[in-house]
Structure formats: structure tokens, C-alpha cells
C-alpha atoms as a PDB file:
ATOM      1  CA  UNK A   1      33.502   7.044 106.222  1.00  0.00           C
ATOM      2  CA  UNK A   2      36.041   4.385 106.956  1.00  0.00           C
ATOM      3  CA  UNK A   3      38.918   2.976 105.326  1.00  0.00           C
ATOM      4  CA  UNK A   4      37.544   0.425 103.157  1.00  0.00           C
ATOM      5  CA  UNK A   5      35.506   2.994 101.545  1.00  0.00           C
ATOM      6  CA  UNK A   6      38.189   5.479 101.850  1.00  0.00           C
ATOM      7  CA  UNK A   7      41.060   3.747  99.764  1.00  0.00           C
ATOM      8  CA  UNK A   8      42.598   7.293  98.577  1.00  0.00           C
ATOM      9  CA  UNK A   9      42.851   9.039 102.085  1.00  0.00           C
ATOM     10  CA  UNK A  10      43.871   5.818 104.363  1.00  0.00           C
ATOM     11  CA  UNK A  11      46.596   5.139 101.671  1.00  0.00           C
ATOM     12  CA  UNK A  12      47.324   9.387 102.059  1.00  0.00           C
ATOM     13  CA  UNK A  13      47.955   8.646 106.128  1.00  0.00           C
ATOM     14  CA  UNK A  14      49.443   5.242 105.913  1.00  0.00           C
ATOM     15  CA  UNK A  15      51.961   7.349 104.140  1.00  0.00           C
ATOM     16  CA  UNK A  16      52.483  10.513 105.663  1.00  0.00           C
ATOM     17  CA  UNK A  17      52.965   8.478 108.551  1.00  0.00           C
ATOM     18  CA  UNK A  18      55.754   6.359 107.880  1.00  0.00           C
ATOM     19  CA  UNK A  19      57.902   9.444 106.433  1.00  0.00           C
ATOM     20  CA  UNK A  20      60.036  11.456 108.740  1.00  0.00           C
ATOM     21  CA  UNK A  21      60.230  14.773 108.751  1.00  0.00           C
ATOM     22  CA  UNK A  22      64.317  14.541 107.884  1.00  0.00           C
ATOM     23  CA  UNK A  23      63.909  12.305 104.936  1.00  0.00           C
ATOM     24  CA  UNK A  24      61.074  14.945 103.472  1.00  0.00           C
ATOM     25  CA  UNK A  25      63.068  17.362 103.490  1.00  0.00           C
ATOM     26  CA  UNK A  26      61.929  19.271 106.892  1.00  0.00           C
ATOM     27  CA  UNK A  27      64.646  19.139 109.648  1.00  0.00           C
ATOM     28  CA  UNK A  28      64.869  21.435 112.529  1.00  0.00           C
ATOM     29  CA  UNK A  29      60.649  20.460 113.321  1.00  0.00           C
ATOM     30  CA  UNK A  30      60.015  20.582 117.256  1.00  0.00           C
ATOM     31  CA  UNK A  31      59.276  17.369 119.096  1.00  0.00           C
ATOM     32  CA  UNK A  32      55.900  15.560 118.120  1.00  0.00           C
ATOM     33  CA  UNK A  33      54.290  12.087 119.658  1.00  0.00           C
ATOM     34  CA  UNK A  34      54.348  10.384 116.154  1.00  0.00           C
ATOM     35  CA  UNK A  35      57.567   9.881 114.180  1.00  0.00           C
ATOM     36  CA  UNK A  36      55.543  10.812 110.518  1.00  0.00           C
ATOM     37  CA  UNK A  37      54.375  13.861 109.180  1.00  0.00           C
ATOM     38  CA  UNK A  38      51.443  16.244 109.859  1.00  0.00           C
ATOM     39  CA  UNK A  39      49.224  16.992 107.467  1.00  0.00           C
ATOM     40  CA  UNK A  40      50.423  20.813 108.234  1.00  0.00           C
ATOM     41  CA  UNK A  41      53.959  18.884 106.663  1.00  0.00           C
ATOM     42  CA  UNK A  42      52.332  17.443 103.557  1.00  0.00           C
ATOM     43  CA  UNK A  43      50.789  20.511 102.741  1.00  0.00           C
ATOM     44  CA  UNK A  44      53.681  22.710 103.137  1.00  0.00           C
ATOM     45  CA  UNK A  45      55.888  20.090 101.011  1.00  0.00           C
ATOM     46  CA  UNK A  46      52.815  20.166  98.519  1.00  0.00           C
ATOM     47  CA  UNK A  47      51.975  23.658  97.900  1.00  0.00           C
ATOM     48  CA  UNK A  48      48.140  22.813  99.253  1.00  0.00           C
ATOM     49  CA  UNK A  49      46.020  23.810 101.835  1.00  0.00           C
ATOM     50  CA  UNK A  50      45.697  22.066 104.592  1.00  0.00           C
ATOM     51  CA  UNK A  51      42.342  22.075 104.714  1.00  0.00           C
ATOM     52  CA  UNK A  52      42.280  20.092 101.295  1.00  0.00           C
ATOM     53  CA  UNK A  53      44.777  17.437 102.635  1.00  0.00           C
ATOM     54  CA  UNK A  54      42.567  17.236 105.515  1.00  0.00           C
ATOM     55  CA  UNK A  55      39.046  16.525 103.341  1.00  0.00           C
ATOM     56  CA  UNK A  56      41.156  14.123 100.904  1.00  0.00           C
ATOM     57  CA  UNK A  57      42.587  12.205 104.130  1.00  0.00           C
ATOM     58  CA  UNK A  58      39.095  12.107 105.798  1.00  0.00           C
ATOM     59  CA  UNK A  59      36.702  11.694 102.028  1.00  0.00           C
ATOM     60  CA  UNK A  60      35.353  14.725 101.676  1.00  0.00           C
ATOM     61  CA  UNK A  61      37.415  15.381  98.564  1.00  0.00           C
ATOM     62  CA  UNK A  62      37.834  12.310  96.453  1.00  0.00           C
ATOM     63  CA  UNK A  63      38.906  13.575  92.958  1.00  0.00           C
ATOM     64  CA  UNK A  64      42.146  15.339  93.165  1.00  0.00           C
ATOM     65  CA  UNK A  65      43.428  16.969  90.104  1.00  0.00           C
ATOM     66  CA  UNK A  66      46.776  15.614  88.280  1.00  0.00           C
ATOM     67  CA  UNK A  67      48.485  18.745  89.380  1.00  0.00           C
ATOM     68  CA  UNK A  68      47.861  17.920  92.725  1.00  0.00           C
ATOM     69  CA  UNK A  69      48.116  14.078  92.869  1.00  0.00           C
ATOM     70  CA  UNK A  70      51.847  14.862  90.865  1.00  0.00           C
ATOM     71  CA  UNK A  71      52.327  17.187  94.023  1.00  0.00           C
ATOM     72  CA  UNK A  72      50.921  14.889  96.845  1.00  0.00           C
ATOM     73  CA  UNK A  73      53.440  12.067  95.266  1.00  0.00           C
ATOM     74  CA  UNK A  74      56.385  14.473  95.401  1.00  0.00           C
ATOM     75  CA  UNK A  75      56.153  15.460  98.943  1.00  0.00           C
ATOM     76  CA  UNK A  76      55.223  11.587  99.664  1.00  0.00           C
ATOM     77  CA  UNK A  77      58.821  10.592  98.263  1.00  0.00           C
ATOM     78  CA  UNK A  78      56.785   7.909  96.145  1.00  0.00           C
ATOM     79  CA  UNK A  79      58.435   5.631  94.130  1.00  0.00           C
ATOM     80  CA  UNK A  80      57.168   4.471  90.451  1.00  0.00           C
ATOM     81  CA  UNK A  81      54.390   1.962  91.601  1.00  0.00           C
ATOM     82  CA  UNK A  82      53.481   3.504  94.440  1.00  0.00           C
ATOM     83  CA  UNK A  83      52.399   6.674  92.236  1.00  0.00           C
ATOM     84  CA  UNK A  84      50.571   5.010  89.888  1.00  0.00           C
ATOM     85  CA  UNK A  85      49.049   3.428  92.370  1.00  0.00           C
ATOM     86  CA  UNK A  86      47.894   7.406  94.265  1.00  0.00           C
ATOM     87  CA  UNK A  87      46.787   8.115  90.281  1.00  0.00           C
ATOM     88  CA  UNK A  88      44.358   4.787  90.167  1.00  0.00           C
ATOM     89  CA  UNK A  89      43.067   5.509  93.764  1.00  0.00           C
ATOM     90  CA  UNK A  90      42.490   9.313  92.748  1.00  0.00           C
ATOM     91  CA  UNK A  91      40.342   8.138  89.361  1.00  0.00           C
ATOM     92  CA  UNK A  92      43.313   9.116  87.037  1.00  0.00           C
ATOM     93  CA  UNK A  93      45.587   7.267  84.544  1.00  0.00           C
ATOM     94  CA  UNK A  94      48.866   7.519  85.705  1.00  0.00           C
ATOM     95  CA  UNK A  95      51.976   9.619  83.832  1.00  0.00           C
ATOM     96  CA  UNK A  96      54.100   7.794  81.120  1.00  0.00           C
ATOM     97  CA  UNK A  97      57.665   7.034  81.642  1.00  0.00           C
ATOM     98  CA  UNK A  98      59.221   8.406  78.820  1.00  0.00           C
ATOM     99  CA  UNK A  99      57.912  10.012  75.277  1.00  0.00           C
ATOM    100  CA  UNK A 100      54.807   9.312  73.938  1.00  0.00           C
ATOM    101  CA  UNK A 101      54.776   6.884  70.852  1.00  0.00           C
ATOM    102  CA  UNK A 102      54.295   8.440  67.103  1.00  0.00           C
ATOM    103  CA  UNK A 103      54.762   4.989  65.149  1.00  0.00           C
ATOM    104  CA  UNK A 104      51.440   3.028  64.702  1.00  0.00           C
ATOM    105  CA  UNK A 105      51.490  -0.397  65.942  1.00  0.00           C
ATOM    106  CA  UNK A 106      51.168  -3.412  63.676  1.00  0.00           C
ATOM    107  CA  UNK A 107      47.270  -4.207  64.517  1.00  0.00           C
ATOM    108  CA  UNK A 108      46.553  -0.910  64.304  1.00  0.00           C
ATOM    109  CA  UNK A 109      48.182  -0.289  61.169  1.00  0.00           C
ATOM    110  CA  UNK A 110      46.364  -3.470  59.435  1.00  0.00           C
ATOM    111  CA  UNK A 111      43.059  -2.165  60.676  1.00  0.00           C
ATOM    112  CA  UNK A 112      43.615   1.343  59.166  1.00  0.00           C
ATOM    113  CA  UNK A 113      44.069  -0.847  55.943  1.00  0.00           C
ATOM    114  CA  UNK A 114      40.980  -1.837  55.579  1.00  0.00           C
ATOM    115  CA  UNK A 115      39.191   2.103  55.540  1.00  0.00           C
ATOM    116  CA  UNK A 116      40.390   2.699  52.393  1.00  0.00           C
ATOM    117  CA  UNK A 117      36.790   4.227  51.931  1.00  0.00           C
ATOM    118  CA  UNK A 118      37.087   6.727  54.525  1.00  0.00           C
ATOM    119  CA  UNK A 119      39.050   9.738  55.200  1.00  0.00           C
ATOM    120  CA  UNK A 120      41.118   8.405  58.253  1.00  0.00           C
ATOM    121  CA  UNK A 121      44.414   9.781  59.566  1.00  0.00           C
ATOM    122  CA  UNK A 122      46.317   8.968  63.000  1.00  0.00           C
ATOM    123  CA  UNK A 123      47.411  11.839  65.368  1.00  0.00           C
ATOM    124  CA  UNK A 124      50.213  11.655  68.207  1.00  0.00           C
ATOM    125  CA  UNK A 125      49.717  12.769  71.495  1.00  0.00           C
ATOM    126  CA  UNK A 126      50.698  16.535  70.525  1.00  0.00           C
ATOM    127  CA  UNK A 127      48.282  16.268  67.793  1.00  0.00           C
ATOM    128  CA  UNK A 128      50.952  16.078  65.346  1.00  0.00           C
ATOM    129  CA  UNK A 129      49.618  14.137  61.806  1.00  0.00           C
ATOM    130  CA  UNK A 130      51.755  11.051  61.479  1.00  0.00           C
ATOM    131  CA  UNK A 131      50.068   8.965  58.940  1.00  0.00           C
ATOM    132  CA  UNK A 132      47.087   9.492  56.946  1.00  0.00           C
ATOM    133  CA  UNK A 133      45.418   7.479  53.779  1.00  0.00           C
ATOM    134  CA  UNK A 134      44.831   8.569  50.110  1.00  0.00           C
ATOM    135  CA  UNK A 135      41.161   9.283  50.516  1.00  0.00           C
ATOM    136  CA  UNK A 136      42.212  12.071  53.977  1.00  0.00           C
ATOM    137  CA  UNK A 137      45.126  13.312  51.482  1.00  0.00           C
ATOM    138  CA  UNK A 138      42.379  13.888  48.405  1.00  0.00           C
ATOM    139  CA  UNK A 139      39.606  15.277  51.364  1.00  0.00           C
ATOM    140  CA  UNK A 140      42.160  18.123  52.863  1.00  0.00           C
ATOM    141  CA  UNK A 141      45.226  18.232  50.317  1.00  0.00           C
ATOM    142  CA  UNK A 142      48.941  16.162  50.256  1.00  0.00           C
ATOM    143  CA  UNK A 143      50.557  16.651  54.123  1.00  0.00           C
ATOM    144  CA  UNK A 144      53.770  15.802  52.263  1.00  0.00           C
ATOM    145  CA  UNK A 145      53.966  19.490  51.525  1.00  0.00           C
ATOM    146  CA  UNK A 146      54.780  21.100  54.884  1.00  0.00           C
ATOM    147  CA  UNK A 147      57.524  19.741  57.354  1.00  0.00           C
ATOM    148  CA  UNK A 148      56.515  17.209  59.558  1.00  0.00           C
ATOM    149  CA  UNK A 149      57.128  19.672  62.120  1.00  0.00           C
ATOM    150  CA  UNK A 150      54.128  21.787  60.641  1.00  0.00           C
ATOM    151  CA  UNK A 151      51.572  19.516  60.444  1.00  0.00           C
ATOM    152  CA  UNK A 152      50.488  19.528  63.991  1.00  0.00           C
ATOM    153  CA  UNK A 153      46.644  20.382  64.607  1.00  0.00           C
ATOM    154  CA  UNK A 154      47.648  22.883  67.677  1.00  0.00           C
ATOM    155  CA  UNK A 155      49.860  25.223  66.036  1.00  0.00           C
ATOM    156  CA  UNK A 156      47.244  25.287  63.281  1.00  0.00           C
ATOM    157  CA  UNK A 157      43.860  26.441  65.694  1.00  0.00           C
ATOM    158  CA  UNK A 158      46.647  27.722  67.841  1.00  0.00           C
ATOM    159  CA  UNK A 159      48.681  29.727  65.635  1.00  0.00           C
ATOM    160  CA  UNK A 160      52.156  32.385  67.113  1.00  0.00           C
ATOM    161  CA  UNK A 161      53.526  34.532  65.156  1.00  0.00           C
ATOM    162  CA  UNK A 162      56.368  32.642  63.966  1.00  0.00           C
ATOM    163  CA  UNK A 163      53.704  29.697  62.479  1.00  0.00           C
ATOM    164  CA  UNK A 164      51.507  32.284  60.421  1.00  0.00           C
ATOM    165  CA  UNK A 165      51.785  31.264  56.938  1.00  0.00           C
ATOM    166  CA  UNK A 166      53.620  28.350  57.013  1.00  0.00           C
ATOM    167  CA  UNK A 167      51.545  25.601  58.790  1.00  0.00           C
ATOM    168  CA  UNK A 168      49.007  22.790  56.499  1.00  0.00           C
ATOM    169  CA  UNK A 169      45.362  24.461  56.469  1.00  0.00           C
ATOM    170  CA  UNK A 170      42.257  21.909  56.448  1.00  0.00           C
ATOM    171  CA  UNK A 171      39.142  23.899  54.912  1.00  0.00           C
ATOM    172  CA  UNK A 172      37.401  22.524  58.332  1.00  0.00           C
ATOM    173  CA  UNK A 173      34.657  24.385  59.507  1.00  0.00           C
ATOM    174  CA  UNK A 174      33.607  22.979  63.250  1.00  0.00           C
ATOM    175  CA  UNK A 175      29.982  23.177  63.782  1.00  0.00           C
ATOM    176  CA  UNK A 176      30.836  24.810  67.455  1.00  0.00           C
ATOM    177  CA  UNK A 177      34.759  26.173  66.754  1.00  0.00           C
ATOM    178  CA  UNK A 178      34.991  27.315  70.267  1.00  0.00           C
ATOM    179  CA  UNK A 179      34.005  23.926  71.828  1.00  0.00           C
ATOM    180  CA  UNK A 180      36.047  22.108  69.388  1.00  0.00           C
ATOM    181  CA  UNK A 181      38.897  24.076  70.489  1.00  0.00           C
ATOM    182  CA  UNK A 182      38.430  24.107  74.206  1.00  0.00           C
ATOM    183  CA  UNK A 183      38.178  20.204  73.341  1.00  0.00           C
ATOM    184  CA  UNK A 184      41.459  20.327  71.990  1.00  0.00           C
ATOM    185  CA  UNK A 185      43.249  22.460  74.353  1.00  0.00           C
ATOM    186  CA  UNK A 186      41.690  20.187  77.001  1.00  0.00           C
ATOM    187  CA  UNK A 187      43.084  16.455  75.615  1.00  0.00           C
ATOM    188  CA  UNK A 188      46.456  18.157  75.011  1.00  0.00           C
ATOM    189  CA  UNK A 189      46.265  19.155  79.019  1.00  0.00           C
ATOM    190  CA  UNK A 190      45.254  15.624  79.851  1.00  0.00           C
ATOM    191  CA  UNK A 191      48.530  14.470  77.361  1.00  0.00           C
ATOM    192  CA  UNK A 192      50.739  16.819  79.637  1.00  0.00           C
ATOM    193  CA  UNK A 193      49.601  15.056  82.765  1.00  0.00           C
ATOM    194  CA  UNK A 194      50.046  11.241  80.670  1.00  0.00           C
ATOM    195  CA  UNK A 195      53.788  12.311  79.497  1.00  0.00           C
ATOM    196  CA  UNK A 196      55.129  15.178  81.814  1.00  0.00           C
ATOM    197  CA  UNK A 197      58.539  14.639  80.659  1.00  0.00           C
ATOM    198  CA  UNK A 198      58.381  14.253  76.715  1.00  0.00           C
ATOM    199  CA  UNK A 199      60.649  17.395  75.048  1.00  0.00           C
ATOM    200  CA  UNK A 200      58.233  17.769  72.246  1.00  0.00           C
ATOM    201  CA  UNK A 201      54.743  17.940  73.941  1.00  0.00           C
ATOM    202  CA  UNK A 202      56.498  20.229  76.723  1.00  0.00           C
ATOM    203  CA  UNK A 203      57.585  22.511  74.177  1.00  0.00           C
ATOM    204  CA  UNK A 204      54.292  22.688  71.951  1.00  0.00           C
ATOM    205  CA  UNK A 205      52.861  23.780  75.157  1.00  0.00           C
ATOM    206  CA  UNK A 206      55.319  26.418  76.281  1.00  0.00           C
ATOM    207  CA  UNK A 207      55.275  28.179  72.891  1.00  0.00           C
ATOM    208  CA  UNK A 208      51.610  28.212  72.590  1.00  0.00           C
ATOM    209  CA  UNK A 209      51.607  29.320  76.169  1.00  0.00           C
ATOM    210  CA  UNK A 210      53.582  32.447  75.639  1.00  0.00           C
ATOM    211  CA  UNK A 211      52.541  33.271  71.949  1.00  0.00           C
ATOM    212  CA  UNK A 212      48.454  32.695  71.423  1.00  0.00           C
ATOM    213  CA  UNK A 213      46.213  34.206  74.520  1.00  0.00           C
ATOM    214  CA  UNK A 214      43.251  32.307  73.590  1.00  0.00           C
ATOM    215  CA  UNK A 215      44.916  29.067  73.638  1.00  0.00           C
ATOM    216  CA  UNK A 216      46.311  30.340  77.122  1.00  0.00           C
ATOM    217  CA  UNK A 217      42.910  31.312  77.883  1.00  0.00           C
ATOM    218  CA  UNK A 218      41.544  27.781  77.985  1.00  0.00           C
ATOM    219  CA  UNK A 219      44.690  26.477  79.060  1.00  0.00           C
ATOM    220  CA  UNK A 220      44.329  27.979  82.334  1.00  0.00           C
ATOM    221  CA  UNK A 221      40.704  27.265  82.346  1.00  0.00           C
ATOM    222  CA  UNK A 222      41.861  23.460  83.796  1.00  0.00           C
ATOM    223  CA  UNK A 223      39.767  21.451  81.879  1.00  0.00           C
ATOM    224  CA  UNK A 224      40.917  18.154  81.583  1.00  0.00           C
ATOM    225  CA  UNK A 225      39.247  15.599  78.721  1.00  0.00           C
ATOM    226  CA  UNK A 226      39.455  13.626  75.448  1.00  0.00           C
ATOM    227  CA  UNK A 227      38.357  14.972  71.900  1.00  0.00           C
ATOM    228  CA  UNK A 228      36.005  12.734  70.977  1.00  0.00           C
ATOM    229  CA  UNK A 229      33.700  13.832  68.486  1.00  0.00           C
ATOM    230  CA  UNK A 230      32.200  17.068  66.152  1.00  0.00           C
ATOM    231  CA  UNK A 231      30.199  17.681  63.284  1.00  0.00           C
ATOM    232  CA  UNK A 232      31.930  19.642  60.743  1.00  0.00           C
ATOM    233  CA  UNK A 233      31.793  21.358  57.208  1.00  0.00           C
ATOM    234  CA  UNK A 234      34.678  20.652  54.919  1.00  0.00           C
ATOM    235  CA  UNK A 235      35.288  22.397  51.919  1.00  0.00           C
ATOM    236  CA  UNK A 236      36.613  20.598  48.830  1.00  0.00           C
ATOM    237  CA  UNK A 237      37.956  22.771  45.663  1.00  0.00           C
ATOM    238  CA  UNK A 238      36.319  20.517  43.609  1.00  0.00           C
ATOM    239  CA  UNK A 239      33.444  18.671  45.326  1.00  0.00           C
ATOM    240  CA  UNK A 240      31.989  21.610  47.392  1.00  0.00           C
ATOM    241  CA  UNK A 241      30.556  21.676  50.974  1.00  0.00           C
ATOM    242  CA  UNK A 242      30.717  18.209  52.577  1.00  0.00           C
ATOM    243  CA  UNK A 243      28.489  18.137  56.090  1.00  0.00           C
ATOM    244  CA  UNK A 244      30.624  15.382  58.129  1.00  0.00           C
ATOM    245  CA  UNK A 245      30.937  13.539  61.309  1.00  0.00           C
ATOM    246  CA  UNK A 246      34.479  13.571  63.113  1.00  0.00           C
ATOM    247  CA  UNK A 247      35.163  10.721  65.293  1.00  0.00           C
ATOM    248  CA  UNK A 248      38.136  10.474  67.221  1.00  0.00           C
ATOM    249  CA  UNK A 249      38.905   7.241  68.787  1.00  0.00           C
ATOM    250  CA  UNK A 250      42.237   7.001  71.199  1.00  0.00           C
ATOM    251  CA  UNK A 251      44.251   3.987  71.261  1.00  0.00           C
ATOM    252  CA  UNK A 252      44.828   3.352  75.289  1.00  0.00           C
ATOM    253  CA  UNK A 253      47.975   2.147  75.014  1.00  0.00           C
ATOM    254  CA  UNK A 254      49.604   4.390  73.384  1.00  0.00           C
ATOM    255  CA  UNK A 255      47.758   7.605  73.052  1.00  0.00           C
ATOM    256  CA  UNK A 256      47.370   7.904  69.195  1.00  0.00           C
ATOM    257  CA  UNK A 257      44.307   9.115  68.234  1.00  0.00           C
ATOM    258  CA  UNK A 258      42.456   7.587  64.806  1.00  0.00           C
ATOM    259  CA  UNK A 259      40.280  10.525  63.340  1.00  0.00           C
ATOM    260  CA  UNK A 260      37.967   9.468  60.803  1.00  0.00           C
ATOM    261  CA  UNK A 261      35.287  11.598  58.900  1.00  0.00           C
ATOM    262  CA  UNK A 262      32.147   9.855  57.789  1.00  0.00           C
ATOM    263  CA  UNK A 263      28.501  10.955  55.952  1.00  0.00           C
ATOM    264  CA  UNK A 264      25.267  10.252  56.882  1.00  0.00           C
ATOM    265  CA  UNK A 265      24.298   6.955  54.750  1.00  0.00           C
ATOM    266  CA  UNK A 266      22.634   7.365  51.336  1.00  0.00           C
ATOM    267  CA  UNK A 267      22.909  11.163  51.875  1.00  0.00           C
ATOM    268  CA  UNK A 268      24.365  13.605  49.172  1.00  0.00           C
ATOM    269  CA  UNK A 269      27.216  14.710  51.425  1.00  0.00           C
ATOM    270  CA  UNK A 270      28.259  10.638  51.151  1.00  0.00           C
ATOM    271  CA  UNK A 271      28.155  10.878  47.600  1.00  0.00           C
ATOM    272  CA  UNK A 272      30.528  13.347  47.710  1.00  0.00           C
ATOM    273  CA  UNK A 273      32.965  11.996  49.944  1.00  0.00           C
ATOM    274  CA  UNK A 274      32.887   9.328  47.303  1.00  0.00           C
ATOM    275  CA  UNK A 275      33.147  11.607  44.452  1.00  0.00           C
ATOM    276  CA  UNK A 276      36.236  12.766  46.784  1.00  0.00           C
ATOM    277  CA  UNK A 277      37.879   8.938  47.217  1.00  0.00           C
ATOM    278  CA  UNK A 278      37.405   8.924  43.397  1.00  0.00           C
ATOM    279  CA  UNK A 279      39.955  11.494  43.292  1.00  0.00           C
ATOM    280  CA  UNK A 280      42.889   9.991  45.456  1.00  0.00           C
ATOM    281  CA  UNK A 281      45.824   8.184  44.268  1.00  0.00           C
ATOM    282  CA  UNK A 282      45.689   4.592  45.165  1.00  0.00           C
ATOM    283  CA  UNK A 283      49.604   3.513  46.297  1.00  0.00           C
ATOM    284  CA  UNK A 284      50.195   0.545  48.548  1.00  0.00           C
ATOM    285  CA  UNK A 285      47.224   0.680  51.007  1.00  0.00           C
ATOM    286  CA  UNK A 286      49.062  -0.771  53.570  1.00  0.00           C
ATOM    287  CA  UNK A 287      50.016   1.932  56.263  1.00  0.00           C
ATOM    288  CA  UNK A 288      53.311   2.086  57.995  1.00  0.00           C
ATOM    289  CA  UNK A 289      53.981   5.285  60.562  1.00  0.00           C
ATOM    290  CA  UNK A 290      56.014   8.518  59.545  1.00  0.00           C
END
């Protein structure tokens, strides 16, 4: 393979090459005919085999994982651009600078306006609920009554000790609960990888970490991926069983996640998401974020 079809590991040499051993952090290494480092170097500095730095460099390996492309850009001494630029090469969306957003942005918020019909409510990165209409808050109850804090979807599938009791529960029965959770656990790990240095997703993740085993279960499973979409039975006090569709659609920019729940057309379990819309409050439909 050569280096026009090898972007990712001619980029890889072209810059273990022009590093010296001093500035990476590796005096003291005996005298060698190029002034760069060996891949034995990048390994060591990356806490990979050489044998994997040696397929990436040569395109044998082509999709390198976040945790190694963060590592790869560490022992490269890359700057901002130049790792986002490794992250494109390697198929992946680069990390954030900074905290993820949990304020809904104006277009966004206008379009949300208009589903009025529809149980629809916005999730940050951390799958923490930040906004939500009437017609969600009549489908699964008034968020308003737990702390902001507590109305994050992980710490409710994901539950320590400390959270028993005192989280929002949404009478949502998945049609596959252990896919929808692996799901879950999986978007959060690709949010970890998009915001590596934001307090509040870091710490979600440590405390589920050390206080739920499934969640750690999955966690160190690897998988990396979006929640997208799940059939679901919710159970309303007053309507009954509702069969419904969940999408989940992500906003690119800035991570927040629109989940809406919908019926089959001309279907009873429509009717009585209807019967449910009936029931919310109807205050200024225009959203703003929490």
C-alpha cells in the first residue's frame, strides 16, 4: 500500500520522524542513523505494542480506537490541529475543547416548538434531561420534582447505592433492556472520548464505575456508538400500556440528543398518546434550555 492510500500511517512516520528522542521525553537513547523516533519509541511513549504501531504505520490496521489515537497524539507531542487532524485520518470525530453544551440552541429550540403533539425531550451529553415539553411531562410525570442533578438517564438504568430512591422513574419498558442499555453505556463511552475533560461527564462515569458492576460490565466491554433507536412499552396511570417508537436524533454540533416517542399511525396506541397530550398543561410552547 502506498502513501496516498495510506494517509493515517505516512502522517504516523512523517511524525515520529521529525521528533527527537530528547523533546519526547527519552534522553540517554544510544546513537541511531535518523534523528526521529523508532517505532520501538512511539510505542514505549504510547503504552502499545509495537507490532500495532508497525501495522498502523504500514495499513494493516486502519481503525485505531480513541484510547489509542488520544495515546498515539500524546507521545507525538501534537498540538490542537494536528490531533484532530490523527482523529479524522483514524475515522473518528475529534475530542471537544472544553464542556459539552446543556443549553439548546435557538433553531433547535424553535423546531422543538412545533412538536407540541409529541412527547419530545432534549438530553445532554451525560444523558442528563434538560428540557422537555408538556405532552413528555403528561407521558412520564413533572421532571420539576427531582433535582436537576437527578434527572439523568444513567444514574437511573445505572443506579449506586447512594441514587436508590431518589432519582425520576419513567414506567419505560425497552423491548430488548439489555441492548438498550449496552446502547447507552456505549454513546456515553463515545461522549468520554468527544469531551475528555468536562468535570461532570468524568464524574458520572467514575461513580458509576465504582458503584454498579453491570454498568462496569459493558463499560469495559469497549463498545463505542450512538443510541439511536428502540421500541418500547410505556405505562401511563391513566391511559394504560402505550407500544412506542423511541427515536433519538443527535445534534452534531453540540451533542444534545432530541428523543421523541411516536405511535404507529391510526393505531390504538396513537390514540392514546393523544388521550395522553389531552392531559398536559399547555404553558408557553416556546422552549428555552434549563
Amino acid at each position: 500500500m502506498d502513501d496516498a492510500d495510506n494517509r493515517l500511517g505516512a502522517t504516523l512516520r512523517a511524525w515520529r520522524d521529525r521528533l527527537s528522542p530528547e523533546v519526547a521525553g527519552l534522553p540517554g537513547r544510544a546513537a541511531r542513523r535518523s534523528p526521529g523516533l523508532r517505532r520501538e519509541d512511539v510505542a514505549e511513549l504510547a503504552g502499545i505494542s509495537v507490532d500495532y504501531v508497525v501495522r498502523l504505520e504500514q495499513g494493516r490496521a486502519s481503525a485505531p480506537s480513541d484510547q489509542v489515537v488520544a495515546a498515539l497524539a500524546r507521545a507525538l507531542r501534537l498540538d490542537v490541529d494536528e490531533r484532530g487532524h490523527l482523529y479524522r485520518l483514524a475515522g473518528l470525530r475529534p475530542p471537544s475543547e472544553g464542556p459539552f453544551p446543556d443549553r439548546l440552541p435557538p433553531g433547535m429550540a424553535r423546531l422543538l416548538a412545533r412538536l407540541a403533539d409529541v412527547p419530545v425531550a432534549v438530553f445532554a451529553a451525560d444523558w442528563t434531561l434538560v428540557w422537555w415539553n408538556p405532552h413528555w411531562a403528561a407521558l412520564f410525570g413533572d421532571p420539576t420534582r427531582f433535582s436537576p442533578d437527578a434527572r439523568n438517564l444513567v444514574r437511573l438504568r445505572f443506579p449506586v447505592a447512594e441514587d436508590r430512591g431518589r432519582l425520576t422513574s419513567w414506567p419505560v419498558i425497552p423491548a430488548d433492556a439489555e441492548a438498550a442499555d449496552r446502547a447507552l453505556v456505549a454513546d456515553l463511552r463515545q461522549a468520554s472520548g468527544r469531551y475528555p475533560d468536562d468535570p461532570r461527564l468524568t464524574a458520572l462515569v467514575t461513580r458509576t464505575l465504582a458503584g454498579n458492576t453491570r454498568f462496569a460490565k459493558f463499560w469495559t466491554e469497549g463498545t463505542v456508538g450512538r443510541h439511536a433507536e428502540d421500541r418500547k412499552l410505556v405505562r401511563h396511570p391513566d391511559v394504560g400500556d402505550i407500544t412506542v417508537d423511541c427515536d433519538v436524533l443527535t445534534d452534531e454540533g453540540t451533542d444534545l440528543k432530541v428523543v421523541a416517542y411516536t405511535a404507529a399511525p391510526g393505531s390504538e396506541d396513537e390514540t392514546r398518546l393523544r388521550t395522553v397530550a389531552g392531559l398536559a398543561a399547555q404553558p408557553d410552547p416556546v422552549p428555552t434550555g434549563l
